[in-house]
Protein backbone atom coordinates (compact mmCIF):
# COMPACT_ATOMS: atom_id res chain seq x y z
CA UNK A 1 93.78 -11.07 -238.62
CA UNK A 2 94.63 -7.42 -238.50
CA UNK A 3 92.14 -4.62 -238.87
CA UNK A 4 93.49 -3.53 -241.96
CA UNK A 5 93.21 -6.81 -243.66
CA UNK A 6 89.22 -7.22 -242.82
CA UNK A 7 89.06 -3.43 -244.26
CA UNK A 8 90.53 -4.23 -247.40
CA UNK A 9 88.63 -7.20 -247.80
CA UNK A 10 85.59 -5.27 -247.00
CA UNK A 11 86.88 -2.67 -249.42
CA UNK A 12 87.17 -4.82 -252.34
CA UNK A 13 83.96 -5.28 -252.35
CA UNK A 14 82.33 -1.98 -252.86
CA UNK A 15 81.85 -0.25 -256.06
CA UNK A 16 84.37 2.17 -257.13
CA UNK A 17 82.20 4.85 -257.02
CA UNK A 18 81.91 3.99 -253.03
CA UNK A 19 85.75 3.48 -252.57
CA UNK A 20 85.85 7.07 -254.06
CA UNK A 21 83.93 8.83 -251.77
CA UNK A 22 85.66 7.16 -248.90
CA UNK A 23 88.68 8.92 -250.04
CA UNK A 24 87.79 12.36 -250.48
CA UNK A 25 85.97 12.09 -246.58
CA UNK A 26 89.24 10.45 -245.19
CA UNK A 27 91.24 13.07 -247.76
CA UNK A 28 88.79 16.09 -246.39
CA UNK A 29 88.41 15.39 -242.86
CA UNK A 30 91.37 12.92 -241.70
CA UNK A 31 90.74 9.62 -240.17
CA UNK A 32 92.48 7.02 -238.36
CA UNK A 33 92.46 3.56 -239.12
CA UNK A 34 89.70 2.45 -237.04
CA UNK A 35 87.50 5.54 -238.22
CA UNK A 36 88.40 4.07 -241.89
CA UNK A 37 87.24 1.14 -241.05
CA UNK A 38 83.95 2.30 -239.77
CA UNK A 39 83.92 4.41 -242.62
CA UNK A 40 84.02 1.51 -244.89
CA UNK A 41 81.57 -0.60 -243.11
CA UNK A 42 78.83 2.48 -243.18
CA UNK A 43 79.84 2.33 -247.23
CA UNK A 44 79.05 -1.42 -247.57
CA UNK A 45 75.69 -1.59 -244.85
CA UNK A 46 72.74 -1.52 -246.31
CA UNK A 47 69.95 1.35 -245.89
CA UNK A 48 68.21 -0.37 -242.97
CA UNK A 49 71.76 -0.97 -241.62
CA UNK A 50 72.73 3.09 -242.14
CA UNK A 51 69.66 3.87 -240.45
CA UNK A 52 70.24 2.16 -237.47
CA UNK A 53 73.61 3.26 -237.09
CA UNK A 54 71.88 6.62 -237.45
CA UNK A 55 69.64 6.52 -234.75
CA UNK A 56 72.36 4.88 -232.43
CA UNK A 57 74.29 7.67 -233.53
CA UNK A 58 71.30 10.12 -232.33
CA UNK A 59 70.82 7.99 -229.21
CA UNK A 60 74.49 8.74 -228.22
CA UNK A 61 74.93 12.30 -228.91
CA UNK A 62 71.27 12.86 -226.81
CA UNK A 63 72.82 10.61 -223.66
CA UNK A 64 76.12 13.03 -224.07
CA UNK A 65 73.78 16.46 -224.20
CA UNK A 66 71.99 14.69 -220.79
């Protein structure tokens, strides 16, 4: 299965409203198609899920600034 397959299918299932903003970030800022597909997962996790992408996010940039 290719990566864009397991994005759309992950893509069908968010509401438009979600699909939208995905759009205007990958219309804004750019994004290749594995940063779309991260993109899309961070639209469908839930809020426990976003915050722990958040503080391995945090964890990263701090082991980068050390």
């Amino acid at each position: 299965m290719k990566l864009s397959d397991l994005m759309d299918d992950v893509r069908a299932t968010l509401p438009e409203e979600k699909r939208k903003l995905i759009d205007a970030v990958i219309d804004k800022y750019g994004a290749d198609e594995n940063c779309q597909f991260m993109l899309v997962l961070m639209a469908s996790a839930t809020k426990r899920e976003r915050r722990l992408a958040k503080l391995l996010l945090s964890d990263l940039e701090q082991q980068e600034v050390e």
